[in-house]
PDB file of N, CA and C in Angstrom:
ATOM      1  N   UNK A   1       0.833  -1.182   0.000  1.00  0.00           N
ATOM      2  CA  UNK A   1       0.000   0.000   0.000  1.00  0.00           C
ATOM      3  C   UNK A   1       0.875   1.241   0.000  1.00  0.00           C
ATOM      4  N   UNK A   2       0.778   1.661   1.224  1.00  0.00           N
ATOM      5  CA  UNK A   2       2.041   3.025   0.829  1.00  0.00           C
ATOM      6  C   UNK A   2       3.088   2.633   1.230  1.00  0.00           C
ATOM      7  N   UNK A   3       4.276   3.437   0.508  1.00  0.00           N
ATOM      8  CA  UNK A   3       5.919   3.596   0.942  1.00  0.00           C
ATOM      9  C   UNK A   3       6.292   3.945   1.980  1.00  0.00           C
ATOM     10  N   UNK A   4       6.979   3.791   2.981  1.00  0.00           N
ATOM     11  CA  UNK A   4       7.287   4.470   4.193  1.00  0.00           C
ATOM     12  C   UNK A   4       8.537   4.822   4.241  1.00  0.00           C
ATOM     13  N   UNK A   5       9.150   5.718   4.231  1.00  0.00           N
ATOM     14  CA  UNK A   5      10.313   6.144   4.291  1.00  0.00           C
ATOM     15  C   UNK A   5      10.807   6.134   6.107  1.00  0.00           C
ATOM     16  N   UNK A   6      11.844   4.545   5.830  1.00  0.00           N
ATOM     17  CA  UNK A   6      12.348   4.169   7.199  1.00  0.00           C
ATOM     18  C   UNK A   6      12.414   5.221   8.064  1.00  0.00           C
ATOM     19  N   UNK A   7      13.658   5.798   7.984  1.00  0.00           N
ATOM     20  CA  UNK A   7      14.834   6.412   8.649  1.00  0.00           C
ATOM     21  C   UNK A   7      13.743   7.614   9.570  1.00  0.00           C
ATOM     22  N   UNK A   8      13.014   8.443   8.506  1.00  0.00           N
ATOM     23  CA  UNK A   8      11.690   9.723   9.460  1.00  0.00           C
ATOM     24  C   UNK A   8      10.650   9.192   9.625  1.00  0.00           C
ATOM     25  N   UNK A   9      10.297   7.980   8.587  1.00  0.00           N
ATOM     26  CA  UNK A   9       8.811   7.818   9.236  1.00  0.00           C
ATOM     27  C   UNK A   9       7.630   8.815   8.619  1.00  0.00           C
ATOM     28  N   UNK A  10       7.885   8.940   7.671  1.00  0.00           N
ATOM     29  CA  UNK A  10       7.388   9.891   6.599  1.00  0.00           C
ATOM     30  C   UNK A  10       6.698   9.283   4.831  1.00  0.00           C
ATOM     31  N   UNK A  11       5.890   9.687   4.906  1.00  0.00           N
ATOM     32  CA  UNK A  11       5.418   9.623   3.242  1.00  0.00           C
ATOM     33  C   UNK A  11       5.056  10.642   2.381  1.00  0.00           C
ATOM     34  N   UNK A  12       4.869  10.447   0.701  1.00  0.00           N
ATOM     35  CA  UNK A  12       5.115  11.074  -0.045  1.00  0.00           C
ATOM     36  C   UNK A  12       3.561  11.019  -0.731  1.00  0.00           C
ATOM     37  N   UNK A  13       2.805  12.013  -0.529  1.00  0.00           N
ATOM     38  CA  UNK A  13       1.557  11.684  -1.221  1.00  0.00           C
ATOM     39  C   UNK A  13       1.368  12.812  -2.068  1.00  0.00           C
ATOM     40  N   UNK A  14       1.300  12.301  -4.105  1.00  0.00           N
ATOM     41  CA  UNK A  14       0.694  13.506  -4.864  1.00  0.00           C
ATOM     42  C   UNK A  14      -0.423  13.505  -5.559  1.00  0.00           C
ATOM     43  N   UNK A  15      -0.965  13.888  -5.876  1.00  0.00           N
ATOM     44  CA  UNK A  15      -2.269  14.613  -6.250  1.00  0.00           C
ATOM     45  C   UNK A  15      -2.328  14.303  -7.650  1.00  0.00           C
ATOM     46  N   UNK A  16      -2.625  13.052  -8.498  1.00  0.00           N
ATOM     47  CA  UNK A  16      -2.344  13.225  -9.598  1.00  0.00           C
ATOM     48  C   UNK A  16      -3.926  13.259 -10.222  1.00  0.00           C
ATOM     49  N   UNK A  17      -4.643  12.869  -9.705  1.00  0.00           N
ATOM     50  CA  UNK A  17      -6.264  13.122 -10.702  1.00  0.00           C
ATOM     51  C   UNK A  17      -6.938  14.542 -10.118  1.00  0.00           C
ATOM     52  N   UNK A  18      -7.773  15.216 -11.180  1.00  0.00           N
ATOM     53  CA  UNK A  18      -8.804  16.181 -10.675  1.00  0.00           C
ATOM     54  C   UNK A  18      -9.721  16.296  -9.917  1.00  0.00           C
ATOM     55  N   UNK A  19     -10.609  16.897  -9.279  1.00  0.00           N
ATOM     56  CA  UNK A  19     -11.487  16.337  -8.520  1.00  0.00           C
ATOM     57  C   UNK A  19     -13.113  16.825  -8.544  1.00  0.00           C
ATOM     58  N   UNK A  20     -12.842  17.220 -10.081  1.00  0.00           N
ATOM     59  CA  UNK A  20     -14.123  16.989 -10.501  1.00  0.00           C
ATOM     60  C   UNK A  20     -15.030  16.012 -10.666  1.00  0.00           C
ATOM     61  N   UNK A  21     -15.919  16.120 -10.049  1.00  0.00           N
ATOM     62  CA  UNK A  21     -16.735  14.882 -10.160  1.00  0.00           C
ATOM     63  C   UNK A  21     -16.805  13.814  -9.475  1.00  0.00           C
ATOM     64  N   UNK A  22     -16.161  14.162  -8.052  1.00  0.00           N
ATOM     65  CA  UNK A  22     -15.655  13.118  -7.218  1.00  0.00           C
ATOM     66  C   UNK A  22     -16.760  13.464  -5.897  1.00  0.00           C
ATOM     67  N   UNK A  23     -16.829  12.447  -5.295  1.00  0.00           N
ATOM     68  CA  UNK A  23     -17.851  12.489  -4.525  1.00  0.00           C
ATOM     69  C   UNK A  23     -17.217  13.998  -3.064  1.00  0.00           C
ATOM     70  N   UNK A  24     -18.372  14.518  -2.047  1.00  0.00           N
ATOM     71  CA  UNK A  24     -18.023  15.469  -1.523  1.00  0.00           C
ATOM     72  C   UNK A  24     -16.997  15.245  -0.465  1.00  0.00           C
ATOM     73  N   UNK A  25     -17.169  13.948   0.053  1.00  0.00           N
ATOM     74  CA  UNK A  25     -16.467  13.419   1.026  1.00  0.00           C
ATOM     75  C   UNK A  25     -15.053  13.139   1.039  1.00  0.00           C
ATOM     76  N   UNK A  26     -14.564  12.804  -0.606  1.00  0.00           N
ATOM     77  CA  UNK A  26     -13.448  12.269  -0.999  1.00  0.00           C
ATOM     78  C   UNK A  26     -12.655  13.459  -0.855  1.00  0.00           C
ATOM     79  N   UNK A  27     -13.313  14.526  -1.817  1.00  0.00           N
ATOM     80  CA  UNK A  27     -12.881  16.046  -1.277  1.00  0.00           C
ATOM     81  C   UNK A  27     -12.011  16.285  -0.746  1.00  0.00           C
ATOM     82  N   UNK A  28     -13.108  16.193   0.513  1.00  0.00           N
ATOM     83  CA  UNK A  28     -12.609  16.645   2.244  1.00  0.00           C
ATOM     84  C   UNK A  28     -11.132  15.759   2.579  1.00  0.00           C
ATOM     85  N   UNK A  29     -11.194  14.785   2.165  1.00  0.00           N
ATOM     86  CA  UNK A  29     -10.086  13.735   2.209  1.00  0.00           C
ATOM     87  C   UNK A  29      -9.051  14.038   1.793  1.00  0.00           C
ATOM     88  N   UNK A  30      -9.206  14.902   0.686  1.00  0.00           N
ATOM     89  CA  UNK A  30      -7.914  15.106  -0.321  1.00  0.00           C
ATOM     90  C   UNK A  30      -7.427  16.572   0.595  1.00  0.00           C
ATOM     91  N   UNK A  31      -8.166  17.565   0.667  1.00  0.00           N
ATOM     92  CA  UNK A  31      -8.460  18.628   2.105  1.00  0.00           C
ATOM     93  C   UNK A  31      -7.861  18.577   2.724  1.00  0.00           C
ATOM     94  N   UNK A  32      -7.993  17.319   3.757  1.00  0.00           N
ATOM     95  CA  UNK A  32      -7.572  16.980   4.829  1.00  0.00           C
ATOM     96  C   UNK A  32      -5.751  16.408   4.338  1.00  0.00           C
ATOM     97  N   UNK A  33      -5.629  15.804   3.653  1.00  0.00           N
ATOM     98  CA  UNK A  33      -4.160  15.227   3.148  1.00  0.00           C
ATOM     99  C   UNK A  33      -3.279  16.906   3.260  1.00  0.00           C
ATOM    100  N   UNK A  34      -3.928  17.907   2.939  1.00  0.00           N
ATOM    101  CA  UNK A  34      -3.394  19.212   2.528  1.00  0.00           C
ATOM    102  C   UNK A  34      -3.013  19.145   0.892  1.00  0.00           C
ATOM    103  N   UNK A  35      -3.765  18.414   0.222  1.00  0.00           N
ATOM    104  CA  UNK A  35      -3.174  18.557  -1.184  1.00  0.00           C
ATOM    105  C   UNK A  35      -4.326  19.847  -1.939  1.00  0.00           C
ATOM    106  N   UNK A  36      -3.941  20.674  -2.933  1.00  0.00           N
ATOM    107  CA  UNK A  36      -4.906  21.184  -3.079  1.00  0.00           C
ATOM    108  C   UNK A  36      -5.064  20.845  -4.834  1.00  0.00           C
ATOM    109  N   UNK A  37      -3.841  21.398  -5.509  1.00  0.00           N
ATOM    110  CA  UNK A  37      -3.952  21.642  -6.573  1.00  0.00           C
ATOM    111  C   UNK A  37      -3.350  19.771  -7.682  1.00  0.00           C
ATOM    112  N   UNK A  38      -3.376  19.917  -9.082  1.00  0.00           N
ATOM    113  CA  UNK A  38      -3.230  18.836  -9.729  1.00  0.00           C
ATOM    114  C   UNK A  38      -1.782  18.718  -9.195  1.00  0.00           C
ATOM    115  N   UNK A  39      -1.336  17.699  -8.821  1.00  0.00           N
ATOM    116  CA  UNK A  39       0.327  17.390  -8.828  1.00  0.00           C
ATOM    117  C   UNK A  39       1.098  17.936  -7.841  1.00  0.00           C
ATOM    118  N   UNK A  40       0.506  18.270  -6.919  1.00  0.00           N
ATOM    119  CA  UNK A  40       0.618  18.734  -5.553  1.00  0.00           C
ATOM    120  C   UNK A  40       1.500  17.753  -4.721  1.00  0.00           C
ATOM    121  N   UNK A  41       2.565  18.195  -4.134  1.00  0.00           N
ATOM    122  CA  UNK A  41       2.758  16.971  -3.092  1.00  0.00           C
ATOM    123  C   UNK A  41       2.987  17.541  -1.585  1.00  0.00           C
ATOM    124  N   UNK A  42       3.174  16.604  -0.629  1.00  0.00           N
ATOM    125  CA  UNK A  42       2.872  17.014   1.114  1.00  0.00           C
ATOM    126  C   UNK A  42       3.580  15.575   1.173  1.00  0.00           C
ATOM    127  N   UNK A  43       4.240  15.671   2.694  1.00  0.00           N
ATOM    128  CA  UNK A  43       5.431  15.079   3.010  1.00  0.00           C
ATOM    129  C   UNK A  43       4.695  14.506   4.521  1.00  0.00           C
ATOM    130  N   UNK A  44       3.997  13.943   4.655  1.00  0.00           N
ATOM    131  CA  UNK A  44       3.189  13.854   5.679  1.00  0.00           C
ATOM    132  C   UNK A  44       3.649  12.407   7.183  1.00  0.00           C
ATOM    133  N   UNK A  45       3.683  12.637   7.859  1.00  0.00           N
ATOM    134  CA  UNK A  45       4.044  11.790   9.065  1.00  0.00           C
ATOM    135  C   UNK A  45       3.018  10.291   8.595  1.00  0.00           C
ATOM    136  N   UNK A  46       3.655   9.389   8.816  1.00  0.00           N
ATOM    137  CA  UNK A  46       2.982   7.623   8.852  1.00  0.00           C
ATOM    138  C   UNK A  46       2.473   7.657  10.157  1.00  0.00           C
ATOM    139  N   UNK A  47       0.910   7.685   9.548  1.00  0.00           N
ATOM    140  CA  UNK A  47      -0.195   7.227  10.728  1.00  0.00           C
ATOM    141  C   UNK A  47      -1.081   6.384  10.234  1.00  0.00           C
ATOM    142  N   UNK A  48      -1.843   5.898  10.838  1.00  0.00           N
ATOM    143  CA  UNK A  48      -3.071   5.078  10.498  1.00  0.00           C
ATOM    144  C   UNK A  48      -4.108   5.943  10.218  1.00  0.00           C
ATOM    145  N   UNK A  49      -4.197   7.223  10.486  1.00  0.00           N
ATOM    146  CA  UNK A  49      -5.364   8.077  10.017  1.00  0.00           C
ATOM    147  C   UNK A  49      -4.905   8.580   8.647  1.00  0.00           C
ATOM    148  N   UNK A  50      -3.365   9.044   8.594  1.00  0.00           N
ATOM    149  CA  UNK A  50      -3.108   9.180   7.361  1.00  0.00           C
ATOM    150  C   UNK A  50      -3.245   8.461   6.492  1.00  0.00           C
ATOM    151  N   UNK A  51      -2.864   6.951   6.316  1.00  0.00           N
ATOM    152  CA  UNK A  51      -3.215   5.864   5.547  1.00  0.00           C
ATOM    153  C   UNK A  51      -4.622   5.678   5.436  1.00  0.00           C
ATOM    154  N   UNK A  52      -5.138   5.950   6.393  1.00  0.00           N
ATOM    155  CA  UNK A  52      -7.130   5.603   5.763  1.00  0.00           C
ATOM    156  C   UNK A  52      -7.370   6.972   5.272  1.00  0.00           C
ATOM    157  N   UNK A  53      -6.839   8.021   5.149  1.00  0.00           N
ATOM    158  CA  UNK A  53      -7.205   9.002   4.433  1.00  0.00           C
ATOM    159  C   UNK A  53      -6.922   8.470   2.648  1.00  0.00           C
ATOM    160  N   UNK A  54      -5.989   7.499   2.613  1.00  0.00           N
ATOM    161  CA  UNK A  54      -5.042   7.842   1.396  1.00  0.00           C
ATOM    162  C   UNK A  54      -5.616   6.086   0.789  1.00  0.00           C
ATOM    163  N   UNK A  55      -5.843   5.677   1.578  1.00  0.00           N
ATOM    164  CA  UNK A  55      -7.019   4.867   1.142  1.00  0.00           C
ATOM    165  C   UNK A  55      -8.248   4.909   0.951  1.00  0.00           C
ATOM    166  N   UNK A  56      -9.108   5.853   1.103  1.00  0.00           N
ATOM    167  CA  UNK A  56     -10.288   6.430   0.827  1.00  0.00           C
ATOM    168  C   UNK A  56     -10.141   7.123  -0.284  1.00  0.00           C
ATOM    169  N   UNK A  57      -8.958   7.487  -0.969  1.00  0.00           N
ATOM    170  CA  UNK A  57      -9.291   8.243  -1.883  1.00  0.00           C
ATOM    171  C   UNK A  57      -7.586   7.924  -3.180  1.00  0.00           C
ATOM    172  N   UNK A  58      -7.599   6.997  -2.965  1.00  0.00           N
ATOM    173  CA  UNK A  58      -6.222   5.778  -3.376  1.00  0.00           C
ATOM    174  C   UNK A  58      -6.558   6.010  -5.120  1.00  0.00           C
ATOM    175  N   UNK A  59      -7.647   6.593  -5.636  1.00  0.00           N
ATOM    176  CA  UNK A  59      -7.064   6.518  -6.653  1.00  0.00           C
ATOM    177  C   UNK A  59      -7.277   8.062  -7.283  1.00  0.00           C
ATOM    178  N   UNK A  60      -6.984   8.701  -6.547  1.00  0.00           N
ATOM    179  CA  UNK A  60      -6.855  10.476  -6.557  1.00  0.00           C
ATOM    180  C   UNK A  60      -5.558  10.468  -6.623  1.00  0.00           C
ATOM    181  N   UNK A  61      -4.794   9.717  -5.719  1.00  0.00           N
ATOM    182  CA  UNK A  61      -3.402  10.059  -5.163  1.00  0.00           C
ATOM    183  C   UNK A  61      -1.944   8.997  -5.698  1.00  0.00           C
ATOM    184  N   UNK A  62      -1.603   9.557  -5.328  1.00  0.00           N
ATOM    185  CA  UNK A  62       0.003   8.155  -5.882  1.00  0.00           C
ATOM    186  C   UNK A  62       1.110   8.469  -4.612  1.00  0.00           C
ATOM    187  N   UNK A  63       1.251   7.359  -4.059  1.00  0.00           N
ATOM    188  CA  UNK A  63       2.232   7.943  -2.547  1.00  0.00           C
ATOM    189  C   UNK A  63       3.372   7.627  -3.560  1.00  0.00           C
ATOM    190  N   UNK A  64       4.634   8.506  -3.395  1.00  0.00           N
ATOM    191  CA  UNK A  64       6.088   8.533  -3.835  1.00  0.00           C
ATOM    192  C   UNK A  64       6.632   8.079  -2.768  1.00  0.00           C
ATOM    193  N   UNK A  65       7.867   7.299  -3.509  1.00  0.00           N
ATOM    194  CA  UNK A  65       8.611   7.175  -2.199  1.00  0.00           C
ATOM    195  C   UNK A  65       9.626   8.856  -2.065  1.00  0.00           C
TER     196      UNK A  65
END
């Protein structure tokens, strides 16, 4: 599922689809990640809330390592 970057404990999540047409909730999800725009990326701490964010909306996003 996602990459975890050992050493910080950190992941790489970007924004590669639009979000037109996507339900309101998924949105908020993408919102909540802090991504806003197409191709956006955020460097975000490995949590389990982060991961069910990024699984709720898994095919908006592409985690980088």
């Amino acid at each position: 599922m996602a990459k975890k970057n050992e050493a910080t404990g950190t992941i790489k999540v970007r924004l590669v689809k639009g979000l037109r047409g996507t339900k309101g909730i998924h949105r908020l999800s993408v919102k909540a990640l802090g991504l806003g725009k197409l191709n956006s990326v955020r460097e975000l701490k490995d949590s389990p809330q982060v991961r069910g964010l990024i699984n709720k909306v898994h095919y908006l996003v592409r985690v980088e390592e």
